[in-house]
N, C-alpha and C. Protein backbone atom coordinates (compact mmCIF):
# COMPACT_ATOMS: atom_id res chain seq x y z
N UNK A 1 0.85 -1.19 0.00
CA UNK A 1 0.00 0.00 0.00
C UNK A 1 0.89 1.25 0.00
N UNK A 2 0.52 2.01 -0.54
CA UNK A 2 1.42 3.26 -0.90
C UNK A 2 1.21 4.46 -0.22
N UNK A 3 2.08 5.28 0.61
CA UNK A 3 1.82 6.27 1.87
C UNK A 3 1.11 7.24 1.12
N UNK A 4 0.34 7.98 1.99
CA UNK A 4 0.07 9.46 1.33
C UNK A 4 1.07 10.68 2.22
N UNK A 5 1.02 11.04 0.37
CA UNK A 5 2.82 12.06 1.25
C UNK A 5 1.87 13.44 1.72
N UNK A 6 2.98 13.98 2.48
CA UNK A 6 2.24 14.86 3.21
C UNK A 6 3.32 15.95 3.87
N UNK A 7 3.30 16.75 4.20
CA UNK A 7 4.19 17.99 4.60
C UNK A 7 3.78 18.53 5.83
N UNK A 8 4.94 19.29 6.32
CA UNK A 8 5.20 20.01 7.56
C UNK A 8 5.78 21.05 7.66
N UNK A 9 5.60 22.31 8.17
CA UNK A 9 6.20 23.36 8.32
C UNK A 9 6.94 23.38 10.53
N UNK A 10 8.46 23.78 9.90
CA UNK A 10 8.92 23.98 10.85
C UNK A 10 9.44 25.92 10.99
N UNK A 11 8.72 26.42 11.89
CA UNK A 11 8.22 27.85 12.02
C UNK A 11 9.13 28.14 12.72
N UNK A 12 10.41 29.02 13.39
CA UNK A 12 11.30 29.72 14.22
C UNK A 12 10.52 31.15 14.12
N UNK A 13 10.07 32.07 15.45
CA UNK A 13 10.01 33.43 15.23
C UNK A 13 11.36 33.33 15.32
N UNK A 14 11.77 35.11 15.69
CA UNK A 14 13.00 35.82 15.87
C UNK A 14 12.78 35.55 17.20
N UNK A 15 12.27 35.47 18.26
CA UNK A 15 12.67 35.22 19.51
C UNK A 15 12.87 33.51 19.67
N UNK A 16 12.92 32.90 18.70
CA UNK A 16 13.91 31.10 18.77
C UNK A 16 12.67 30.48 19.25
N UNK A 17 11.31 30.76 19.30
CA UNK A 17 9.87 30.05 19.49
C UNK A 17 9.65 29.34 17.96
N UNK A 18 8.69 28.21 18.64
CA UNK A 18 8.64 26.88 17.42
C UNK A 18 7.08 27.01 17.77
N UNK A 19 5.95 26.81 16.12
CA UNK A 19 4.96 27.40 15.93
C UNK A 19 4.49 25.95 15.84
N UNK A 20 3.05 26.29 16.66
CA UNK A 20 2.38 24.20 16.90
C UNK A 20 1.28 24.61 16.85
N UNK A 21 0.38 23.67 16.09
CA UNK A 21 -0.77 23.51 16.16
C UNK A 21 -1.65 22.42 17.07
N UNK A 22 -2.44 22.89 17.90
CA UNK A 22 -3.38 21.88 18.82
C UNK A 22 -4.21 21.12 17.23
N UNK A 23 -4.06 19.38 17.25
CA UNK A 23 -4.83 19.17 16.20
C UNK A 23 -6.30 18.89 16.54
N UNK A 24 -7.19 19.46 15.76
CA UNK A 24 -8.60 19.09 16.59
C UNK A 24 -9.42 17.69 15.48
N UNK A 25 -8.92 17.42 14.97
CA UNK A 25 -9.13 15.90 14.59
C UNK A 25 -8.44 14.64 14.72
N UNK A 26 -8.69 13.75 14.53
CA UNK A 26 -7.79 12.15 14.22
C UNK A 26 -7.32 12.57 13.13
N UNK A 27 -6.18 11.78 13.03
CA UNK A 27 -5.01 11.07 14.00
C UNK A 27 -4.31 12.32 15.21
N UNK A 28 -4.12 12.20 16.23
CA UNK A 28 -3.58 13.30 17.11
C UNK A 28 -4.84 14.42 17.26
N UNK A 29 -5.98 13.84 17.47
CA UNK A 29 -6.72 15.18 18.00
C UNK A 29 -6.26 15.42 19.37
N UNK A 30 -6.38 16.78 20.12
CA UNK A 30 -5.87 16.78 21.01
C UNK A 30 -4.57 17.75 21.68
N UNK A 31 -3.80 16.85 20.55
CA UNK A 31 -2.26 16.91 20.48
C UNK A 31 -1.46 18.20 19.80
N UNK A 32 -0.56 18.67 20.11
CA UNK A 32 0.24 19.52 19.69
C UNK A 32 1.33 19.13 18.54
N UNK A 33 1.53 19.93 17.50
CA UNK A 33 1.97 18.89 16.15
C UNK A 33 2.50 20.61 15.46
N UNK A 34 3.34 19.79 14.49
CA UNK A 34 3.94 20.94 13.13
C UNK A 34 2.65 21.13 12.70
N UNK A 35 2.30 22.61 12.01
CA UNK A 35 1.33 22.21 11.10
C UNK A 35 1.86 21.70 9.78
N UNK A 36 0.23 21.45 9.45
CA UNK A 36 0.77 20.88 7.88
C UNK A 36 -0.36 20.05 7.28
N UNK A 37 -0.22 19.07 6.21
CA UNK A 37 -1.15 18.04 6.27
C UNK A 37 -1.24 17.89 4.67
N UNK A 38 -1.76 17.10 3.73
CA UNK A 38 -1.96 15.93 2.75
C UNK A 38 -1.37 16.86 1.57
N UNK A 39 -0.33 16.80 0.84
CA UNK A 39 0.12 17.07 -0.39
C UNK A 39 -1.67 16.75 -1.53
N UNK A 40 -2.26 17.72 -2.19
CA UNK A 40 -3.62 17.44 -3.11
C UNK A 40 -2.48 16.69 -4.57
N UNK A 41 -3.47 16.26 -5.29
CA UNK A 41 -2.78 15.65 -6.75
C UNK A 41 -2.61 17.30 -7.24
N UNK A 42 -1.37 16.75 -7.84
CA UNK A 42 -1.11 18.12 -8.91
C UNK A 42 -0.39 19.16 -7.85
N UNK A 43 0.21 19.14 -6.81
CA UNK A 43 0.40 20.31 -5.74
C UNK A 43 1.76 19.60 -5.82
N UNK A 44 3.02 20.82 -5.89
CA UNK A 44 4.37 20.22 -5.46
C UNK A 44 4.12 20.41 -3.88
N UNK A 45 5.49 19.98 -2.90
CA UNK A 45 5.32 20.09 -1.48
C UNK A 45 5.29 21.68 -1.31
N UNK A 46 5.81 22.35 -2.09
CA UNK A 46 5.74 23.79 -1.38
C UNK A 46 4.37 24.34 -1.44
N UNK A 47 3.56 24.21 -2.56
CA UNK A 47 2.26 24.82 -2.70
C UNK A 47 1.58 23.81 -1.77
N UNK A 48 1.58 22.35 -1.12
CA UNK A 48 0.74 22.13 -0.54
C UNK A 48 1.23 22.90 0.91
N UNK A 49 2.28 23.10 1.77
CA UNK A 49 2.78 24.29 2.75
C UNK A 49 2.23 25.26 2.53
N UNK A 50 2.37 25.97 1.29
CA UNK A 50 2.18 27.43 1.49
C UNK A 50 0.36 27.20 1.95
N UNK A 51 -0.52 26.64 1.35
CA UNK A 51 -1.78 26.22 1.77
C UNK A 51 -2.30 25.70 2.83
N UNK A 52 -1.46 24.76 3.06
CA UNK A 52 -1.73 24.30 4.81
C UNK A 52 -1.35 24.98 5.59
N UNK A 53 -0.80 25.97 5.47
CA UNK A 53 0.19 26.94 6.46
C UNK A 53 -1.40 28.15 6.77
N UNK A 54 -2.16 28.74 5.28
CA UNK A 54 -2.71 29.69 5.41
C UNK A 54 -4.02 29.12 6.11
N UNK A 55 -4.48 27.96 5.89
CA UNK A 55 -5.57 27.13 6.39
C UNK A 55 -5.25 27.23 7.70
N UNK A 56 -4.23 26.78 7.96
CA UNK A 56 -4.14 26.18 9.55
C UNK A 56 -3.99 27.22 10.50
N UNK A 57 -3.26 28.41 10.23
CA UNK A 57 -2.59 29.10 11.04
C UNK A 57 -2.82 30.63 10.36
N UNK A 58 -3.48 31.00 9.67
CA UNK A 58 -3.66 32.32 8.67
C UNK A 58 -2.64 32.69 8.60
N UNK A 59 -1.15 32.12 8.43
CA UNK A 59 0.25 32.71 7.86
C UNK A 59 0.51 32.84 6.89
N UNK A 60 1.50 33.39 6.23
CA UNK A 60 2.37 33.01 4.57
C UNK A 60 3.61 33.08 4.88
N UNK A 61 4.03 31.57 4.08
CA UNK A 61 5.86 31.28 4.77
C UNK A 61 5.89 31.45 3.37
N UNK A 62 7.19 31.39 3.17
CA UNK A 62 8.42 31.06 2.03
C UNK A 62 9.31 29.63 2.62
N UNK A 63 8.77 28.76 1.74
CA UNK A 63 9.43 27.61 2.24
C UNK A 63 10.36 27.56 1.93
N UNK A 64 11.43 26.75 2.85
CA UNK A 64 12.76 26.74 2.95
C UNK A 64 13.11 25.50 2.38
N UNK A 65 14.38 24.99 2.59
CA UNK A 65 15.04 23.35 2.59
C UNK A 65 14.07 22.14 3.33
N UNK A 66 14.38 20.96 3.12
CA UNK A 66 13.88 20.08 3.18
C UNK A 66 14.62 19.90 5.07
N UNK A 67 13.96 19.66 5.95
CA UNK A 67 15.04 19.35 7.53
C UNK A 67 14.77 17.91 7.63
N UNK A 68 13.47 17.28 7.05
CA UNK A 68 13.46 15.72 7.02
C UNK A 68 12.37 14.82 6.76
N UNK A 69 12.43 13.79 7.04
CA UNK A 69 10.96 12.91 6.71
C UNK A 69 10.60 11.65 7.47
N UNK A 70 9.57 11.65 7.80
CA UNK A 70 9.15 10.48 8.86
C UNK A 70 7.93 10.26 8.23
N UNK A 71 7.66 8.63 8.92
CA UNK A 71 6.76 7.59 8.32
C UNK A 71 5.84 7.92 9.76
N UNK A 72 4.85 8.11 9.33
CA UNK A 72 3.50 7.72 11.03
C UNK A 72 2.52 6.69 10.63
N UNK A 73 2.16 6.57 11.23
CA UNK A 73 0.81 5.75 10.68
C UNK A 73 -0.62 6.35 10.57
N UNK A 74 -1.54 6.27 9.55
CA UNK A 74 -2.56 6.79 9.50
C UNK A 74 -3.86 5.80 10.02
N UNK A 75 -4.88 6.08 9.98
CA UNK A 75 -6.10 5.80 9.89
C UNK A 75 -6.11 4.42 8.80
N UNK A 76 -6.94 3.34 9.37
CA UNK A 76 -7.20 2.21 8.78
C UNK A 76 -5.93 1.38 7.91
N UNK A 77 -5.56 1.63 9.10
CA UNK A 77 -4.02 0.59 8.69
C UNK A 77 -2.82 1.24 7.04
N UNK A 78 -3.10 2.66 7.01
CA UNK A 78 -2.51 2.83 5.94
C UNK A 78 -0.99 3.94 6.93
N UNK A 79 -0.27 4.35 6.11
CA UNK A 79 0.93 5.64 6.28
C UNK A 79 0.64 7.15 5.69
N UNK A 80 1.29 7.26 6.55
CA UNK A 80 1.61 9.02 6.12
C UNK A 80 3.23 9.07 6.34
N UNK A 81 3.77 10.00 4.41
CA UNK A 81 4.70 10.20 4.53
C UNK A 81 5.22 11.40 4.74
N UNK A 82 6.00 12.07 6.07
CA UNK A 82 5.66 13.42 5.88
C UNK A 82 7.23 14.09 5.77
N UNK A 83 7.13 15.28 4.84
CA UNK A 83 8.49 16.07 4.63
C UNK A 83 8.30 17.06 5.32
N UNK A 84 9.18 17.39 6.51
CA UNK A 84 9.21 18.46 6.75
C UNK A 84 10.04 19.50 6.72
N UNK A 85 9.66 20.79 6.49
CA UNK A 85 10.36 21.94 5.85
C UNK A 85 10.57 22.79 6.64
N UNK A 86 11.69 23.76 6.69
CA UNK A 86 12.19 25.19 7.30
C UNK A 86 10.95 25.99 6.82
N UNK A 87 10.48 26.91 6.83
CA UNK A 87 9.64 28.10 6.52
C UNK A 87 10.03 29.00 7.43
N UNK A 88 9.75 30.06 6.68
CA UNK A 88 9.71 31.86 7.19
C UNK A 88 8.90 32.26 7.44
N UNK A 89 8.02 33.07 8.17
CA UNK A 89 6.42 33.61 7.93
C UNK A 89 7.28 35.11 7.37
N UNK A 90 6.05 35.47 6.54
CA UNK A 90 6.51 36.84 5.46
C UNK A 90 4.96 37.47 5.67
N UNK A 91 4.01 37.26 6.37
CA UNK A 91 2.58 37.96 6.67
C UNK A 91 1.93 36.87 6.87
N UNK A 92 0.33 38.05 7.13
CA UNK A 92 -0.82 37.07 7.65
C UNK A 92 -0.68 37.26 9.18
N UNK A 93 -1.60 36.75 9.94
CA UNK A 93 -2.09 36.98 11.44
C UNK A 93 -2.21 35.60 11.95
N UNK A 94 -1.34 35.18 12.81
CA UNK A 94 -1.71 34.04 13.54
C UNK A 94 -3.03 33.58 14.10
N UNK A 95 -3.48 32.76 13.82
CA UNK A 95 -5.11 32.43 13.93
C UNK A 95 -5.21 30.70 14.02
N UNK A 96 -6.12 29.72 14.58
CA UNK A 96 -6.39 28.56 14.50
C UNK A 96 -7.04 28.68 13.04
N UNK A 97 -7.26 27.99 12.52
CA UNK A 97 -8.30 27.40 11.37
C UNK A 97 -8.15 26.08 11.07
N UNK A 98 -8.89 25.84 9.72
CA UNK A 98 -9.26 24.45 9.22
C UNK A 98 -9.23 23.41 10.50
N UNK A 99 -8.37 22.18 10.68
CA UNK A 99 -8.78 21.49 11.36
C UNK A 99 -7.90 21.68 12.82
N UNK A 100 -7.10 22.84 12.89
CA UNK A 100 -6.15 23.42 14.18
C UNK A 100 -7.27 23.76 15.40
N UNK A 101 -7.06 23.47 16.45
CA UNK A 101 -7.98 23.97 17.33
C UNK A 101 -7.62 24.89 17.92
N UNK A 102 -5.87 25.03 18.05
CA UNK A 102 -5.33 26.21 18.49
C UNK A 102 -4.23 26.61 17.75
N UNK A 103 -3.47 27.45 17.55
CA UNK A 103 -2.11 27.64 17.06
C UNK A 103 -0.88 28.95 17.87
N UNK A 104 0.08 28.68 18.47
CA UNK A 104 0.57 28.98 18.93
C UNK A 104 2.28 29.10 18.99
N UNK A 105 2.77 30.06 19.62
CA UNK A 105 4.78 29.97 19.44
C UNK A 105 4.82 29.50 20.97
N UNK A 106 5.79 28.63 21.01
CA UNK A 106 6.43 28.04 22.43
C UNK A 106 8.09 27.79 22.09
N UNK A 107 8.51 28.21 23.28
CA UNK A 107 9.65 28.51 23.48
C UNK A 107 10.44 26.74 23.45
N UNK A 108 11.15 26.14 22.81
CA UNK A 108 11.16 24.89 22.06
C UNK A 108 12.34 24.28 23.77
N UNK A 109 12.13 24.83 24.51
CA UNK A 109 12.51 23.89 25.87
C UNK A 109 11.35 23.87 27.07
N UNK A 110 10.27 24.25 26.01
CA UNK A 110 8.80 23.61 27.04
C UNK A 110 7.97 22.47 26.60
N UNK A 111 8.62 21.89 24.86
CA UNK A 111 8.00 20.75 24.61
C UNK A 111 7.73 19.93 25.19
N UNK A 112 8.91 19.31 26.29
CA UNK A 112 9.14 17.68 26.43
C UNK A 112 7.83 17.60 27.71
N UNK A 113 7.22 19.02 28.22
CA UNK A 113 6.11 18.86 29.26
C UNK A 113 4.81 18.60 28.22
N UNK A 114 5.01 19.07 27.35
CA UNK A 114 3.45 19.22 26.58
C UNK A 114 2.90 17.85 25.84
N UNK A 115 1.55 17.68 25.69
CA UNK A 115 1.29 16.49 25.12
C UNK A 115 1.34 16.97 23.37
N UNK A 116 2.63 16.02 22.58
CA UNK A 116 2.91 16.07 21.61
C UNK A 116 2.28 15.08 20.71
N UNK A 117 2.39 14.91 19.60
CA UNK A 117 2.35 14.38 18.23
C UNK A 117 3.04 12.83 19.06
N UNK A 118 2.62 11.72 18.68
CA UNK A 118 3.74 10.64 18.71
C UNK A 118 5.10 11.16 17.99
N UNK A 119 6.60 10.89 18.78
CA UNK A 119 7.61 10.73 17.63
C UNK A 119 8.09 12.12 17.70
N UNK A 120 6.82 13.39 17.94
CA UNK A 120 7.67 14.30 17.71
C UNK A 120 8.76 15.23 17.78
N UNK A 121 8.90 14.88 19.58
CA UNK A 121 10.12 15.86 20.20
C UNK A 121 11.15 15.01 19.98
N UNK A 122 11.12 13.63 19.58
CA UNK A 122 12.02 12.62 19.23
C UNK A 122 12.65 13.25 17.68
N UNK A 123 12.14 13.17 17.24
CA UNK A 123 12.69 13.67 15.74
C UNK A 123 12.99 14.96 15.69
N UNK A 124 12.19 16.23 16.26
CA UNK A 124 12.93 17.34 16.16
C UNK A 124 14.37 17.18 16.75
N UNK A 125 14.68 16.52 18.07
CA UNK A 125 15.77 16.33 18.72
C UNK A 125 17.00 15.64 17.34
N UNK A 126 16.56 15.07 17.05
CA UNK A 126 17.17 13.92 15.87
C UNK A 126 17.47 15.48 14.58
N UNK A 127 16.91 16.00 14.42
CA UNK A 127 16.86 17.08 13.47
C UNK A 127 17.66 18.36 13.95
N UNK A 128 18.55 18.16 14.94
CA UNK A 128 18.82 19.45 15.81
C UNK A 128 17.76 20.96 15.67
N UNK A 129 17.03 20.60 15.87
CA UNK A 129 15.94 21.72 15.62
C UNK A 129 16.12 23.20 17.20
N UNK A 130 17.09 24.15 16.47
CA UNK A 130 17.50 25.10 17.45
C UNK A 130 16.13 24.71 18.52
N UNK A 131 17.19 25.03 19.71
CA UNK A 131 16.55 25.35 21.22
C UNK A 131 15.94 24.08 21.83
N UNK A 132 15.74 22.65 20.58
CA UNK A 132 14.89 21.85 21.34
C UNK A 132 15.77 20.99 21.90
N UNK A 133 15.37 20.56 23.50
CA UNK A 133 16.46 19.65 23.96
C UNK A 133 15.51 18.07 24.58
């Protein structure tokens, strides 16, 4: 069975805060996560970012380099393959939307208290992702 690929934005303000979305659906409702979510047919990874970014969080990044990719598991025994990317925010107003219940900057040495994503403070750590320890 073949993953559905899927993307992630990794957000730094200028004060070294990492930008998370509360997800308010399955898989990880609940949970605090990159935003991001399902590459559409016909969308390279950056246009599906620049879109999940404005959905989720009313931002506009300029996506950056590739920082990495992890396998999760989805719904009814299938995968999600997800790339995740550096981004900039360049405008727009921080806001929850689409399926985010909240969206927020946290200072990336208050993760390891918060209820995360499976995997995730594991892999940012794995990713040297400034400030996270």
């Amino acid at each position: 069975m073949r993953a559905t690929p899927c993307v992630g934005a990794i957000v730094l303000d200028g004060e070294g805060r990492i930008l998370l979305i509360l997800r308010g659906t399955p898989p990880g409702k609940g949970l605090w996560s990159l935003p991001g979510g399902r590459v559409e047919a016909g969308e390279s990874d950056a246009e599906a970012l620049v879109r999940e970014m404005r959905e989720e969080t009313g931002l506009d990044v300029t996506v950056g380099p590739l920082v990495g990719a992890v396998l999760r598991p989805a719904p009814e025994g299938r995968t999600y393959a997800i790339r995740d990317y550096a981004c900039i925010v360049h405008g727009g107003a921080l806001r929850a939307g689409d399926d985010a219940e909240d969206a927020r900057w946290f200072p990336p040495g208050e993760l390891a208290a918060m209820p995360l994503s499976e995997g995730l403070l594991d892999t940012l750590r794995e990713w040297n992702v400034p400030g996270v320890v």
